[in-house]
N, C-alpha and C. Protein backbone atom coordinates (compact mmCIF):
# COMPACT_ATOMS: atom_id res chain seq x y z
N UNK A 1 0.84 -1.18 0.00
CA UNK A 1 0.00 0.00 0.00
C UNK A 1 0.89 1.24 0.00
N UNK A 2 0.51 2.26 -0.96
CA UNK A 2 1.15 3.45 -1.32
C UNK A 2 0.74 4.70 -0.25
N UNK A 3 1.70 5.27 0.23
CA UNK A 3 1.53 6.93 1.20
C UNK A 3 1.48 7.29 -0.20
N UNK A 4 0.43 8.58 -0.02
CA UNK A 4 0.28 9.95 -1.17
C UNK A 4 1.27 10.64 -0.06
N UNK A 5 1.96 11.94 -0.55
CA UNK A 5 2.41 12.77 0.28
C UNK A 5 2.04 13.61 0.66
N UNK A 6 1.88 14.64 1.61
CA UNK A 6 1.58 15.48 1.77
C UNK A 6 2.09 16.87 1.45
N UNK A 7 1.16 18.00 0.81
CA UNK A 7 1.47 19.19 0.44
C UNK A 7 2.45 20.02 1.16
N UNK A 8 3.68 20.23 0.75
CA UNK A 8 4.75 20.80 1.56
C UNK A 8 4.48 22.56 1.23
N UNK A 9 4.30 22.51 0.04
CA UNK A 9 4.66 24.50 -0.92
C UNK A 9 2.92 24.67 -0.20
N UNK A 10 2.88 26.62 0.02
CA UNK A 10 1.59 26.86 0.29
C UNK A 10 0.96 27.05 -0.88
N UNK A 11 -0.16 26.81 -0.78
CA UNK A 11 -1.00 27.07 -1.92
C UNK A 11 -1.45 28.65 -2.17
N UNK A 12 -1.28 28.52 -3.45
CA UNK A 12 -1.34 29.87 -4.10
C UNK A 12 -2.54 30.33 -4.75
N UNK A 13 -2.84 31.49 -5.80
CA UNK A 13 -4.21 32.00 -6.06
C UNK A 13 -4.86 31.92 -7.45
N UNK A 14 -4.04 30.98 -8.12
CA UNK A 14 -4.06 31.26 -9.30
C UNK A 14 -5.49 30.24 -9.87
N UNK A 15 -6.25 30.00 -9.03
CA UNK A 15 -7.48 28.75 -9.02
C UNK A 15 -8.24 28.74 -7.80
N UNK A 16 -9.34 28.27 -7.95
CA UNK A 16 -10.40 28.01 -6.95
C UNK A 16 -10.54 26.81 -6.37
N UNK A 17 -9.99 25.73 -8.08
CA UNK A 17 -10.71 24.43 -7.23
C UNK A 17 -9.25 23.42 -7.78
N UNK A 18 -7.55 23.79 -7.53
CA UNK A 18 -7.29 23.44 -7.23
C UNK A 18 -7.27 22.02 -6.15
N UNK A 19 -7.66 22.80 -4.88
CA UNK A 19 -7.29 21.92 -3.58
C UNK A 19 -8.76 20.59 -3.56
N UNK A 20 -10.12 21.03 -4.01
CA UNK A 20 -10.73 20.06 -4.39
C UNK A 20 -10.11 19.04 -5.15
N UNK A 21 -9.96 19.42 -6.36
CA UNK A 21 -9.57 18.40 -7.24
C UNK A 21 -8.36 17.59 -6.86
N UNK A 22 -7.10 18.16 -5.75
CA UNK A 22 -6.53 16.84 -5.44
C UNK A 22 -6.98 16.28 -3.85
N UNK A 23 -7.89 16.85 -3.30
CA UNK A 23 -8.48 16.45 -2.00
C UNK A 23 -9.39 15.32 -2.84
N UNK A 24 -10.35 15.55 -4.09
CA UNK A 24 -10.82 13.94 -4.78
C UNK A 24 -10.27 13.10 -5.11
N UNK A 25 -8.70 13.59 -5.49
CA UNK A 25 -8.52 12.62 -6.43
C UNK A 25 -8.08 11.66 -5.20
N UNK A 26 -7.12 12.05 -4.25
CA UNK A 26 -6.27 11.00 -2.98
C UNK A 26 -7.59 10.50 -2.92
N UNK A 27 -8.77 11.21 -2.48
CA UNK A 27 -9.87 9.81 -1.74
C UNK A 27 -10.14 9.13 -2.24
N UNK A 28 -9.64 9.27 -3.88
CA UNK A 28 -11.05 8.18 -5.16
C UNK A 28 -9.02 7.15 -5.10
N UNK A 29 -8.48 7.25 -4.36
CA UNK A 29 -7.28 6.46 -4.05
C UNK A 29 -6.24 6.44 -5.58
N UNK A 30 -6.24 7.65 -6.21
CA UNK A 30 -5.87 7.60 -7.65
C UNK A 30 -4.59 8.69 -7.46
N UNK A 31 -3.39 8.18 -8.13
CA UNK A 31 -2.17 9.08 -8.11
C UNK A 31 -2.01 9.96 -9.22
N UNK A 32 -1.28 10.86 -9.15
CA UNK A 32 -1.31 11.73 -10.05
C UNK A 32 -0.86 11.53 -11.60
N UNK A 33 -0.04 10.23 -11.74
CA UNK A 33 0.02 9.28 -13.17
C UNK A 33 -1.36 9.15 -13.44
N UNK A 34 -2.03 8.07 -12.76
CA UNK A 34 -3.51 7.42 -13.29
C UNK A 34 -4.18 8.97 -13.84
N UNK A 35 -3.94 10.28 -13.10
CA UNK A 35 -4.99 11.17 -13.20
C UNK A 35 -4.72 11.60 -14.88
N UNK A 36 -3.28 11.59 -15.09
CA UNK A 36 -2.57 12.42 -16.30
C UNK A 36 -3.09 11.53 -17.53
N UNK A 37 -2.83 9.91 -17.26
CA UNK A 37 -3.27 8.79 -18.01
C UNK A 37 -4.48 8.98 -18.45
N UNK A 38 -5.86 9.03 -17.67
CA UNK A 38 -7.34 9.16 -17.96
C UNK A 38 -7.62 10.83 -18.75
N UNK A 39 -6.43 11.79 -18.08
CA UNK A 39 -6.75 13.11 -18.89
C UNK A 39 -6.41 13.14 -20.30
N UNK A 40 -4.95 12.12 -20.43
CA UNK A 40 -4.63 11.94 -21.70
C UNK A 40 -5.74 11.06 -22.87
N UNK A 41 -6.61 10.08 -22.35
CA UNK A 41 -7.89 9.29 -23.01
C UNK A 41 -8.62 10.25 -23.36
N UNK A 42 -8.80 11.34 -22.66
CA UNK A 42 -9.56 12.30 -22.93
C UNK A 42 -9.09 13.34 -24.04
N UNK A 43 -7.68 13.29 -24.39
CA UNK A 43 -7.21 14.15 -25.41
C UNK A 43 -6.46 15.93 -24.76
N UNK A 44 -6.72 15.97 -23.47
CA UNK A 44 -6.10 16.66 -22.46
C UNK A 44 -4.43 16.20 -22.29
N UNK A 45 -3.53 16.74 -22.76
CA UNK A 45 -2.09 16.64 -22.73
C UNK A 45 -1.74 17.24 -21.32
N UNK A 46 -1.17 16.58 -20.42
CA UNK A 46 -0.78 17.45 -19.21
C UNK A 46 0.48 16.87 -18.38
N UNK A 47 1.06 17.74 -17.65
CA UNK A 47 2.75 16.08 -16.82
C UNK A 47 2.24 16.74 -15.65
N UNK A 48 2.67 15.93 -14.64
CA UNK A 48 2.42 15.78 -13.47
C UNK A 48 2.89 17.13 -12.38
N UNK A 49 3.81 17.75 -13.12
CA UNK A 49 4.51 19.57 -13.23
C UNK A 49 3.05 20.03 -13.17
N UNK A 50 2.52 20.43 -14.27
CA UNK A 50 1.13 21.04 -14.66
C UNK A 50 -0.05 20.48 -13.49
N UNK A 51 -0.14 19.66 -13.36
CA UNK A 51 -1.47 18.67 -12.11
C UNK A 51 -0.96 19.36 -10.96
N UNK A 52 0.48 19.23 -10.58
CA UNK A 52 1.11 19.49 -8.95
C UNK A 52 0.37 21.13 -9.09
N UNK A 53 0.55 21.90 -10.05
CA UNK A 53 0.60 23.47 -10.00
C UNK A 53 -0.93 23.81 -10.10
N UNK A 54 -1.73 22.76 -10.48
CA UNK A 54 -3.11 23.32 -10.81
C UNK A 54 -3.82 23.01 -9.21
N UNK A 55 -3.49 21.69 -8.85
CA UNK A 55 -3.66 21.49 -7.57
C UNK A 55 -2.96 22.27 -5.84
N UNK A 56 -2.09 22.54 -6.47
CA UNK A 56 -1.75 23.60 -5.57
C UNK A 56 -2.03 25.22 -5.47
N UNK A 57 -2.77 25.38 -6.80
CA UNK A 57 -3.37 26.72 -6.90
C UNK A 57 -2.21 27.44 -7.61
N UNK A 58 -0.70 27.16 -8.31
CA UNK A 58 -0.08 27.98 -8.46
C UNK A 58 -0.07 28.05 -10.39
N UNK A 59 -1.04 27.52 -10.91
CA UNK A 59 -1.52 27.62 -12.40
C UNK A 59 -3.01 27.64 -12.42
N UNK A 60 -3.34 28.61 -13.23
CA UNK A 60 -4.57 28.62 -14.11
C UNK A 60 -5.27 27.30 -14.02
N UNK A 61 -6.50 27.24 -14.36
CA UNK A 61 -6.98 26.31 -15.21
C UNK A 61 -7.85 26.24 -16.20
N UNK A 62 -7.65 25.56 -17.80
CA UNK A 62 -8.88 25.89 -18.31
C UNK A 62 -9.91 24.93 -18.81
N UNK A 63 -10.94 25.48 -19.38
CA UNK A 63 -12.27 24.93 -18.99
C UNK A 63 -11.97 23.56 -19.51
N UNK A 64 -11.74 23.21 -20.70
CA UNK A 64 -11.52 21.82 -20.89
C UNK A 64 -11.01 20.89 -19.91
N UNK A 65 -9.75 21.27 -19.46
CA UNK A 65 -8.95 20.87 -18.51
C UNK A 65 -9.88 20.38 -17.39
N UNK A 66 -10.77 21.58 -17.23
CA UNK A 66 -11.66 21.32 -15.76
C UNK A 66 -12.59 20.04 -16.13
N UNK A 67 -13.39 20.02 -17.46
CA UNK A 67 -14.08 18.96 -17.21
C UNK A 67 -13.47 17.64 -17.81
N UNK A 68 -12.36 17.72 -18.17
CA UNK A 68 -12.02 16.48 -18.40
C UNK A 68 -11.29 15.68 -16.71
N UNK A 69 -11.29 16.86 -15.70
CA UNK A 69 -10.37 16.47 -14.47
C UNK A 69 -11.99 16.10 -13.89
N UNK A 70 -13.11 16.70 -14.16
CA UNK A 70 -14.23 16.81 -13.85
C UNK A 70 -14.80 15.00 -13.71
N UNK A 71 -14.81 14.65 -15.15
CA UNK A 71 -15.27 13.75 -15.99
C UNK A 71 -14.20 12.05 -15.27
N UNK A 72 -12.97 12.74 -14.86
CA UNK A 72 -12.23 11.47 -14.27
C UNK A 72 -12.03 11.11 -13.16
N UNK A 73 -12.86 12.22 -12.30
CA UNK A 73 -13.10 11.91 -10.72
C UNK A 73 -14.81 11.67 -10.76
N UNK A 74 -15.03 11.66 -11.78
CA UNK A 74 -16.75 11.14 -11.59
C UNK A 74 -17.78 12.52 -10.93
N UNK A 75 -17.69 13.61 -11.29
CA UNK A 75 -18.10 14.52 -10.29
C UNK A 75 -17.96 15.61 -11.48
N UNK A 76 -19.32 16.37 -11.01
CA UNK A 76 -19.63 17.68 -12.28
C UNK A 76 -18.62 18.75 -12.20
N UNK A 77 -18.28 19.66 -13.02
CA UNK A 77 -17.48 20.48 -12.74
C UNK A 77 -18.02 21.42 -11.51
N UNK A 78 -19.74 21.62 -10.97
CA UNK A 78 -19.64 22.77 -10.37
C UNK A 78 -19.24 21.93 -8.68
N UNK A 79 -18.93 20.90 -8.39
CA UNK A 79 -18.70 20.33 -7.48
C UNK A 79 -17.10 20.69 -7.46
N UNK A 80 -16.52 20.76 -8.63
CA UNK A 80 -14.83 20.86 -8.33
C UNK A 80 -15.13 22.89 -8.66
N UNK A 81 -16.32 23.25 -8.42
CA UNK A 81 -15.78 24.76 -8.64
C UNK A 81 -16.75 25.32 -7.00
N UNK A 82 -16.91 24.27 -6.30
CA UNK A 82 -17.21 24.65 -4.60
C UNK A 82 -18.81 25.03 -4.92
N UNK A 83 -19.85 24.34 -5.78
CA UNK A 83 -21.22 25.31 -6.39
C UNK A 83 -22.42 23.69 -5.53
């Protein structure tokens, strides 16, 4: 059985639903490969650089992005936008 790690850098402003989207993804027990893997099925290009920064709030995100991260935690986008 795998430790996820815990967030060391503070989270920054550059997003809202960041900290959702990796507070789902650890519970749905999925690492940040599997997440990049299912975004890539989706036609969403992203490395695990880009996921760490969107989840930590220190990148943008855009809308595609959101519902394809939406679409692979099983959950609507307005749930990963706090609605």
């Amino acid at each position: 059985m795998s430790v996820m790690r815990t967030r060391e850098q503070l989270r920054g402003n550059k997003n809202i639903c960041g900290a959702k989207i990796e507070y789902m993804r650890k519970e749905k027990g999925l690492k940040q490969v599997d997440m990049i893997e299912s975004l890539a099925l989706q036609g969403v290009e992203m490395t695990s650089s880009g996921l760490s920064k969107i989840e930590g709030q220190h990148r943008g995100i855009n809308d595609y992005e959101l519902l394809a991260i939406a679409n692979t935690l099983d959950v609507s986008v307005d749930v990963l936008l706090g609605r």
